[in-house]
PDB file of N, CA and C in Angstrom:
ATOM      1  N   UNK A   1     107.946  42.543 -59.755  1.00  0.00           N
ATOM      2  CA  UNK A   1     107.751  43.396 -60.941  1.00  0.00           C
ATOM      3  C   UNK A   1     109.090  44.046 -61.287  1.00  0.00           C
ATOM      4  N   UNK A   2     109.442  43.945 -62.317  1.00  0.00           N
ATOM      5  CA  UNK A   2     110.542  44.434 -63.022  1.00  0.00           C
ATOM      6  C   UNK A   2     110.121  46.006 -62.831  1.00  0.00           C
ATOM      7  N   UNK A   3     112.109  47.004 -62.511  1.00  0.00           N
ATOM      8  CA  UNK A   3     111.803  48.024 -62.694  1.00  0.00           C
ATOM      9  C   UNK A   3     111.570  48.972 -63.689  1.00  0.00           C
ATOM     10  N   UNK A   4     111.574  48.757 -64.754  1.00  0.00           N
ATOM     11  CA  UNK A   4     110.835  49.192 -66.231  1.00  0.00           C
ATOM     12  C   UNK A   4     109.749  49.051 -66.027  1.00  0.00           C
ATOM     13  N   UNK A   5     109.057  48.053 -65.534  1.00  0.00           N
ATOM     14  CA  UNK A   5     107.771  47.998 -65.776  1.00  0.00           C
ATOM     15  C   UNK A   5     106.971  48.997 -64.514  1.00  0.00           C
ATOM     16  N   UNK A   6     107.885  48.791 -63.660  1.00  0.00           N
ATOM     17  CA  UNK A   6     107.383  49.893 -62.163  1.00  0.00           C
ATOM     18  C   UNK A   6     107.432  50.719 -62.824  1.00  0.00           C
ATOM     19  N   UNK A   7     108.623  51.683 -63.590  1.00  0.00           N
ATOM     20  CA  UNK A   7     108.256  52.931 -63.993  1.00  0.00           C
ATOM     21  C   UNK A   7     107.495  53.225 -64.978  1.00  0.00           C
ATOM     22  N   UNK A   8     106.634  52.531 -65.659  1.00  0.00           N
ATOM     23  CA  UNK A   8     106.060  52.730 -66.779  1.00  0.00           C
ATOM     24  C   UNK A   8     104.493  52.453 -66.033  1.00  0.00           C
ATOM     25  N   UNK A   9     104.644  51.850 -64.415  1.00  0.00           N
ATOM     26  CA  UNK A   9     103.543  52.045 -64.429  1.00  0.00           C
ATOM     27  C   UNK A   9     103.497  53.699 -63.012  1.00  0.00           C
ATOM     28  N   UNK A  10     104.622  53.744 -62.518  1.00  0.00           N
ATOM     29  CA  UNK A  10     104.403  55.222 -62.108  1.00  0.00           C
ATOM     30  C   UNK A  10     103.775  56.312 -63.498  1.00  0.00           C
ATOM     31  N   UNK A  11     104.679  56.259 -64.664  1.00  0.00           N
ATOM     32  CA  UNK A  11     104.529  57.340 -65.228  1.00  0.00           C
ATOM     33  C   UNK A  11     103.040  57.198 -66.189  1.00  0.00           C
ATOM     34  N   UNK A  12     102.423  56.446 -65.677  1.00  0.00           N
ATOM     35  CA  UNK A  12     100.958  56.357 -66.267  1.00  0.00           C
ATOM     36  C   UNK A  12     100.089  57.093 -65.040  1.00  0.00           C
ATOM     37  N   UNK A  13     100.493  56.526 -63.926  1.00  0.00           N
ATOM     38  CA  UNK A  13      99.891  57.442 -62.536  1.00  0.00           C
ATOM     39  C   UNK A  13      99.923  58.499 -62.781  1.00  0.00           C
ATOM     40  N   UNK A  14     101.026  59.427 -63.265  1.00  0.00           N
ATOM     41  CA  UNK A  14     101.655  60.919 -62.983  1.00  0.00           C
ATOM     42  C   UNK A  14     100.769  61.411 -64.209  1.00  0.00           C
ATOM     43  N   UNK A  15     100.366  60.547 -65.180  1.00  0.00           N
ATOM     44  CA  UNK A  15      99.722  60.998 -66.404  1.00  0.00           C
ATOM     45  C   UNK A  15      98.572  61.307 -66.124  1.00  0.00           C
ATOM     46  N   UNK A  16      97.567  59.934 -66.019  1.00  0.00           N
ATOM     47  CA  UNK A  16      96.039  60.444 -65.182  1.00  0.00           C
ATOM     48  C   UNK A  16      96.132  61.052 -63.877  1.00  0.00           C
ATOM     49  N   UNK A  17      97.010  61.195 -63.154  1.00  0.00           N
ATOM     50  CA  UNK A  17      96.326  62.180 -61.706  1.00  0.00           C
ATOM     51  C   UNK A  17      97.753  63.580 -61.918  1.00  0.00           C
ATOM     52  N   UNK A  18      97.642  63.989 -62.768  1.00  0.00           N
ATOM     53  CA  UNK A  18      98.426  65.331 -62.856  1.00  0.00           C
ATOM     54  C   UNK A  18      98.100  66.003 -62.405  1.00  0.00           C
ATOM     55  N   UNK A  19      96.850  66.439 -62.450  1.00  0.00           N
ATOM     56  CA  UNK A  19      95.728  67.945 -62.047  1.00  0.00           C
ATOM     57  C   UNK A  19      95.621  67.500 -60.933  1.00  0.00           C
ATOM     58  N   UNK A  20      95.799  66.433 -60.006  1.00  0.00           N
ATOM     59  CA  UNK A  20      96.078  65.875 -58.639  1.00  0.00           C
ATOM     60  C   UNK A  20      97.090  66.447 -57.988  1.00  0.00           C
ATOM     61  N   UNK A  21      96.401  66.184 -56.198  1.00  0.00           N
ATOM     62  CA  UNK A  21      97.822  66.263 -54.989  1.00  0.00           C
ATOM     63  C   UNK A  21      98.310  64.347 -55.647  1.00  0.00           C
ATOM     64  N   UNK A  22      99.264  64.378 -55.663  1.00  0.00           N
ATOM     65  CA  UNK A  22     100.107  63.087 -56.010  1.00  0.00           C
ATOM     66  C   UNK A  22     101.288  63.424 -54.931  1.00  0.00           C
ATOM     67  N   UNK A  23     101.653  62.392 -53.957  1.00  0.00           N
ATOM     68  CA  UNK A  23     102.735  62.275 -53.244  1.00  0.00           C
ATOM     69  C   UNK A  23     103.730  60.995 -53.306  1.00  0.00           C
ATOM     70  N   UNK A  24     104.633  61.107 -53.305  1.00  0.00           N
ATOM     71  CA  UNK A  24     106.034  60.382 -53.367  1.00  0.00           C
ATOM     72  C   UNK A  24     105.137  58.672 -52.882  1.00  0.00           C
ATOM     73  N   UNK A  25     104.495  58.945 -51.635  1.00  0.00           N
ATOM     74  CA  UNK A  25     104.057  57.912 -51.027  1.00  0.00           C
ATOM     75  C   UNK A  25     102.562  57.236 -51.638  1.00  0.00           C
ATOM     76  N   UNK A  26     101.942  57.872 -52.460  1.00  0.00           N
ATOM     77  CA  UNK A  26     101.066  57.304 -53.697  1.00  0.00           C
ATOM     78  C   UNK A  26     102.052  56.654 -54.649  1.00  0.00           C
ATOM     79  N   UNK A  27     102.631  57.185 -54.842  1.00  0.00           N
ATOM     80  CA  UNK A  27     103.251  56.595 -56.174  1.00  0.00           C
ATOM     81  C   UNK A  27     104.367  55.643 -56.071  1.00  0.00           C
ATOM     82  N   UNK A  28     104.465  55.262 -54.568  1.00  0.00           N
ATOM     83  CA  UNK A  28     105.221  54.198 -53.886  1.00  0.00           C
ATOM     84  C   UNK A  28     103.947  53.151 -54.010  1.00  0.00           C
ATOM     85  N   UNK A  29     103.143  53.725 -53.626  1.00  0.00           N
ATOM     86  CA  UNK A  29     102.239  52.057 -53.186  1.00  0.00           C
ATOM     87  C   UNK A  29     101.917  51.764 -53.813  1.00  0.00           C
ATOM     88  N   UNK A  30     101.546  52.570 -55.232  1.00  0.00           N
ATOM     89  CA  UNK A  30     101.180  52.099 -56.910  1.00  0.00           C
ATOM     90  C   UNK A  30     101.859  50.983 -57.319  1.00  0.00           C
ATOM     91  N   UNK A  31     102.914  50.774 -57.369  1.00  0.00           N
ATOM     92  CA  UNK A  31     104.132  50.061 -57.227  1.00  0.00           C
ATOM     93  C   UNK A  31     104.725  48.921 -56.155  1.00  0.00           C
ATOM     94  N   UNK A  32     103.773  49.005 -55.312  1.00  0.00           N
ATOM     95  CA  UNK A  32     104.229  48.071 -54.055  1.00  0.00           C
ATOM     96  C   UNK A  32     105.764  48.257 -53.798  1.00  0.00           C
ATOM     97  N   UNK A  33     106.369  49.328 -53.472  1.00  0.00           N
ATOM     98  CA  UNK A  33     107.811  49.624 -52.894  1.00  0.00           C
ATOM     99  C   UNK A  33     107.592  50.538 -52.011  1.00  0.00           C
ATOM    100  N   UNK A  34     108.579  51.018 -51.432  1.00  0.00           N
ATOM    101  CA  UNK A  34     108.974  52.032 -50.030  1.00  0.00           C
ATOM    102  C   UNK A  34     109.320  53.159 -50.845  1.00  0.00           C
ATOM    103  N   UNK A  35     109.045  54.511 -50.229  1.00  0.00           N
ATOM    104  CA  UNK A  35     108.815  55.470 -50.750  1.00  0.00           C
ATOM    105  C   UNK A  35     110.640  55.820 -51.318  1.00  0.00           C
ATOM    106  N   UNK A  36     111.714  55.490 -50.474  1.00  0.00           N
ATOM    107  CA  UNK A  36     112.696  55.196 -51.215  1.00  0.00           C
ATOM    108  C   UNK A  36     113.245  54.527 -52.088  1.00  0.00           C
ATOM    109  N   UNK A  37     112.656  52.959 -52.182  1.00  0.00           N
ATOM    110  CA  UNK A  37     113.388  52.716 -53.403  1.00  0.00           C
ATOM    111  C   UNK A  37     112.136  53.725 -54.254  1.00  0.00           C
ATOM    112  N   UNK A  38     111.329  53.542 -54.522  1.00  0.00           N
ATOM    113  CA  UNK A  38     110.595  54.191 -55.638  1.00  0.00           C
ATOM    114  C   UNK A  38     110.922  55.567 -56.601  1.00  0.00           C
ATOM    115  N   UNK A  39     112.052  56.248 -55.147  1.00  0.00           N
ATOM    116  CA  UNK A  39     112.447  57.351 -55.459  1.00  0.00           C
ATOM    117  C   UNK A  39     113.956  56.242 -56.294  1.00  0.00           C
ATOM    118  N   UNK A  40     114.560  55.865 -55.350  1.00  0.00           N
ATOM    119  CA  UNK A  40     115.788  55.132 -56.091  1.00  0.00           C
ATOM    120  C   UNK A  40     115.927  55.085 -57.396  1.00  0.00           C
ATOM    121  N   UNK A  41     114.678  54.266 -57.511  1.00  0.00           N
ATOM    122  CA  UNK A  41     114.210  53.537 -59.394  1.00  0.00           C
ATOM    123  C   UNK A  41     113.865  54.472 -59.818  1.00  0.00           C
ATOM    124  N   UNK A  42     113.311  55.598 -59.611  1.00  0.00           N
ATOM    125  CA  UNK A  42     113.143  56.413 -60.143  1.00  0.00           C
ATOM    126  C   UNK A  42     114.111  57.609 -61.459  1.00  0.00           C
ATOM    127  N   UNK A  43     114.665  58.046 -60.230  1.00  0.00           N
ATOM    128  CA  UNK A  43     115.724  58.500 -60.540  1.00  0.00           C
ATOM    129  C   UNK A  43     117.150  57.707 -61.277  1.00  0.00           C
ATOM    130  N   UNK A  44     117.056  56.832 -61.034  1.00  0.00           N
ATOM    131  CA  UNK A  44     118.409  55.573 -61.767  1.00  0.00           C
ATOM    132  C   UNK A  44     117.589  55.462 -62.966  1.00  0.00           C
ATOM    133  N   UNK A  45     116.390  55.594 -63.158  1.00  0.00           N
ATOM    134  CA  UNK A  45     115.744  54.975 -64.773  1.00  0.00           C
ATOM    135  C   UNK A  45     115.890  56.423 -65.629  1.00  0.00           C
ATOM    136  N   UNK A  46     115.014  57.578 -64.576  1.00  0.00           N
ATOM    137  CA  UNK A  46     114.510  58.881 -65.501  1.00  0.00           C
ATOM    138  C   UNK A  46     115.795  59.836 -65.628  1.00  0.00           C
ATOM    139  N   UNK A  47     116.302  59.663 -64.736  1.00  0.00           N
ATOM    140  CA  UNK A  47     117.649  60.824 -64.293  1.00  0.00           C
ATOM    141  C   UNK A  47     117.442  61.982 -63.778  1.00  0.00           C
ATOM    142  N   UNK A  48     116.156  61.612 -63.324  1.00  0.00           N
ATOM    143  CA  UNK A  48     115.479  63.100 -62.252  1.00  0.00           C
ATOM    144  C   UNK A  48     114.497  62.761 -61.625  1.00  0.00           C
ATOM    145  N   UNK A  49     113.967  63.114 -60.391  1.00  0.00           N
ATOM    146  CA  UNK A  49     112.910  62.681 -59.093  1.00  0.00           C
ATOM    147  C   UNK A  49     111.796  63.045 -59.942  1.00  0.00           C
ATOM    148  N   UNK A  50     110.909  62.145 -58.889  1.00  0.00           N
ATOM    149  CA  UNK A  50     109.433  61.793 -59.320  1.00  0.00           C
ATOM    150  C   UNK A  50     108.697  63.351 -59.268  1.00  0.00           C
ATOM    151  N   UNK A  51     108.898  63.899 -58.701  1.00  0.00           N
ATOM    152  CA  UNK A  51     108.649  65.582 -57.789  1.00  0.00           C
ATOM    153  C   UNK A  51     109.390  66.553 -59.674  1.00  0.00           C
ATOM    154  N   UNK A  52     110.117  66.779 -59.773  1.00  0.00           N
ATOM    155  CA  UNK A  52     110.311  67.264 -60.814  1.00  0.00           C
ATOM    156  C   UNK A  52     110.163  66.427 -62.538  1.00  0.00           C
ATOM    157  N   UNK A  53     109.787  65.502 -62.113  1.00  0.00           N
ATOM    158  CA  UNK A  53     109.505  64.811 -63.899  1.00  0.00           C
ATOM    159  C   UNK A  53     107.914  65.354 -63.612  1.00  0.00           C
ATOM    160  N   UNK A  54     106.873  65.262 -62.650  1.00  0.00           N
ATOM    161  CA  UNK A  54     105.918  65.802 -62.112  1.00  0.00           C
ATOM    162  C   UNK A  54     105.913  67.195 -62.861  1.00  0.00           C
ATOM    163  N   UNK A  55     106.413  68.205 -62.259  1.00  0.00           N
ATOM    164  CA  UNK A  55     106.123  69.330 -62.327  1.00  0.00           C
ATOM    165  C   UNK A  55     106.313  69.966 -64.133  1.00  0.00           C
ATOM    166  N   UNK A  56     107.674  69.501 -64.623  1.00  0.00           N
ATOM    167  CA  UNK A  56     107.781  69.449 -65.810  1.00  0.00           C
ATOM    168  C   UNK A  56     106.664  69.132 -66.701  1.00  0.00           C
ATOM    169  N   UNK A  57     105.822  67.610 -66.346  1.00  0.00           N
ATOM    170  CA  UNK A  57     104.932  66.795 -67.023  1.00  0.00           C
ATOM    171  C   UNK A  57     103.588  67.784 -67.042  1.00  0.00           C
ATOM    172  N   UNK A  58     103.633  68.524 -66.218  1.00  0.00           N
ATOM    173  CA  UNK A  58     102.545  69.525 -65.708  1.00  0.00           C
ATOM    174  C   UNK A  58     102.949  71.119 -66.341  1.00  0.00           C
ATOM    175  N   UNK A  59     103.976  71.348 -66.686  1.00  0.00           N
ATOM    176  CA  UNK A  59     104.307  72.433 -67.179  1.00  0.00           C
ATOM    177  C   UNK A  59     103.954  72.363 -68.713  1.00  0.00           C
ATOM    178  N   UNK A  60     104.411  70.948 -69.094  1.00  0.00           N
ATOM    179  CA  UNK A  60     104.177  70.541 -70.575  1.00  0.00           C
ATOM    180  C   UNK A  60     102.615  70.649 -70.965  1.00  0.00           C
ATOM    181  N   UNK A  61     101.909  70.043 -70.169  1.00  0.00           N
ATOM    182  CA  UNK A  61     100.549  69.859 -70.661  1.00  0.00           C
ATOM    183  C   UNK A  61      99.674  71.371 -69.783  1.00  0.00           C
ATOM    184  N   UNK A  62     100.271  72.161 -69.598  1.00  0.00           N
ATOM    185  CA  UNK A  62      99.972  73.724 -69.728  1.00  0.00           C
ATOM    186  C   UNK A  62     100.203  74.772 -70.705  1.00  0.00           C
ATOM    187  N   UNK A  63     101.323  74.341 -71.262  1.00  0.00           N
ATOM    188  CA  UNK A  63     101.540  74.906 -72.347  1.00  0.00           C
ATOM    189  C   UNK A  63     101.227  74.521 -73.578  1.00  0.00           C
ATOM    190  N   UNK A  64     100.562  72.909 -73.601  1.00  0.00           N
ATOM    191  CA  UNK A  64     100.114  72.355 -74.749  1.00  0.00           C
ATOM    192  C   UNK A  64      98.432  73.343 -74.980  1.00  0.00           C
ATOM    193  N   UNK A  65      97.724  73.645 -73.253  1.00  0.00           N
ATOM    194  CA  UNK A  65      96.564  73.611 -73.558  1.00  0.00           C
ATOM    195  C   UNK A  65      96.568  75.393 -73.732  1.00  0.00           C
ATOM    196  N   UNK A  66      97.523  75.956 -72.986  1.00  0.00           N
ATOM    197  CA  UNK A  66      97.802  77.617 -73.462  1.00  0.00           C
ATOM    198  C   UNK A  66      97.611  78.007 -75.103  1.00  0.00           C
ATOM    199  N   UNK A  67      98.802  76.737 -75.774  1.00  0.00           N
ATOM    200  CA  UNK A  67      98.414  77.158 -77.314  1.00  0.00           C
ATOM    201  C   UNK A  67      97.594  76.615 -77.866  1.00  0.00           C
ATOM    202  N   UNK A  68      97.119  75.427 -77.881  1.00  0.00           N
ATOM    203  CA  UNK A  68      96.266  74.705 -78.638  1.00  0.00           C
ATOM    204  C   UNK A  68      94.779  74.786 -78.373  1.00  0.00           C
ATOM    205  N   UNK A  69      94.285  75.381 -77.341  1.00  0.00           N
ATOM    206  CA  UNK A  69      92.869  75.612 -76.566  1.00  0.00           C
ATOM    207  C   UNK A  69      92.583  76.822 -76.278  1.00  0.00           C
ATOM    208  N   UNK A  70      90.993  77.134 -75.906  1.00  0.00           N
ATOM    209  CA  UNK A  70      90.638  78.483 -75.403  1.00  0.00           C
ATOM    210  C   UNK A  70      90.326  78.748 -74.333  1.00  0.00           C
ATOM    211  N   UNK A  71      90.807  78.021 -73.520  1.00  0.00           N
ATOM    212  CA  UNK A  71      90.586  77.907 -72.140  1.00  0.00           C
ATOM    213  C   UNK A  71      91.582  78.960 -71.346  1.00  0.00           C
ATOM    214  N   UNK A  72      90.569  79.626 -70.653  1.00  0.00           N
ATOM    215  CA  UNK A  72      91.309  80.450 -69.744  1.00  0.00           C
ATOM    216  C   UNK A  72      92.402  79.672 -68.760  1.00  0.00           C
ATOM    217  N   UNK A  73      93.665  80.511 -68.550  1.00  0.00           N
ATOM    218  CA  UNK A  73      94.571  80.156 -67.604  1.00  0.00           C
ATOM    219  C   UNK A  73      94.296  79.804 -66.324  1.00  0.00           C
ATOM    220  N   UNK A  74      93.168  80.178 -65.692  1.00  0.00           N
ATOM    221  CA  UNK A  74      92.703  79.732 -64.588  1.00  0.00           C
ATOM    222  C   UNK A  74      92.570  78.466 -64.532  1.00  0.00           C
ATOM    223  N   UNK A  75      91.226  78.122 -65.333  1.00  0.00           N
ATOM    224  CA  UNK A  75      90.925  76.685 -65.948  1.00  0.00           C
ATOM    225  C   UNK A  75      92.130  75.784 -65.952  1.00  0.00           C
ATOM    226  N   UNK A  76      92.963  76.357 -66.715  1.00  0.00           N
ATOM    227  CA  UNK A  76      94.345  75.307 -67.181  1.00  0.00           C
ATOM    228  C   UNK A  76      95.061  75.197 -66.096  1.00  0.00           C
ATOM    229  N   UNK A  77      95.494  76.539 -65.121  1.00  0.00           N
ATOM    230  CA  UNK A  77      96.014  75.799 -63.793  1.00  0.00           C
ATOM    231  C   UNK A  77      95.641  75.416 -63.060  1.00  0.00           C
ATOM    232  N   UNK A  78      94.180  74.902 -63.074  1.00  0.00           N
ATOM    233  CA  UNK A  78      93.060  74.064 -61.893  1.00  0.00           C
ATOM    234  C   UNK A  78      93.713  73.041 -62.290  1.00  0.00           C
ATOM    235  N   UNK A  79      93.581  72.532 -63.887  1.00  0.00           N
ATOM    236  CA  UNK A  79      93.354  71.602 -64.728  1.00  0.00           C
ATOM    237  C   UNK A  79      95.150  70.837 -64.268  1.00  0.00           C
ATOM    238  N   UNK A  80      96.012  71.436 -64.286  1.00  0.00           N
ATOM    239  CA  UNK A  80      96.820  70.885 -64.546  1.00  0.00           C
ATOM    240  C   UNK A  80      97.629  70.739 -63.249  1.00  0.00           C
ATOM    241  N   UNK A  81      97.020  70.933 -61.943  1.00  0.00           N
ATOM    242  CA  UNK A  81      97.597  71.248 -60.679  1.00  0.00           C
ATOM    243  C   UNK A  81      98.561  72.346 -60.477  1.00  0.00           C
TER     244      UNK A  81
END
């Protein structure tokens, strides 16, 4: 599998299991690689680790549902891990 296509299919993982524990080593085997290259490709494609495009991706879709929804903050940080 081409690594474009590995990362496009990590960053579909990170999409549906956000509000998830997600570890380096899930998102290796998604991919059939070692938890290093995964980090490798990772970082050489995004220009930042799987662990912070994560947390960002999770910051984003907290603040989407802060303004756009009426959902208490609780809710939204269950919701969004």
């Amino acid at each position: 599998m081409e690594t474009v296509a590995r990362i496009q299919k990590v960053l579909r993982c990170i999409e549906q299991r956000c509000g998830k524990d997600l570890s380096l080593d899930e998102l290796a085997k998604n991919v059939n690689v070692s938890k290093s290259e995964c980090l490798r490709r990772f970082k050489l494609t995004m220009q930042t680790t799987s662990y912070k495009f994560l947390m960002e991706y999770r910051l984003q879709q907290a603040a989407f549902l802060l303004r756009d929804t009426d959902l208490s903050v609780d809710i939204i940080a269950d919701g969004v891990g």
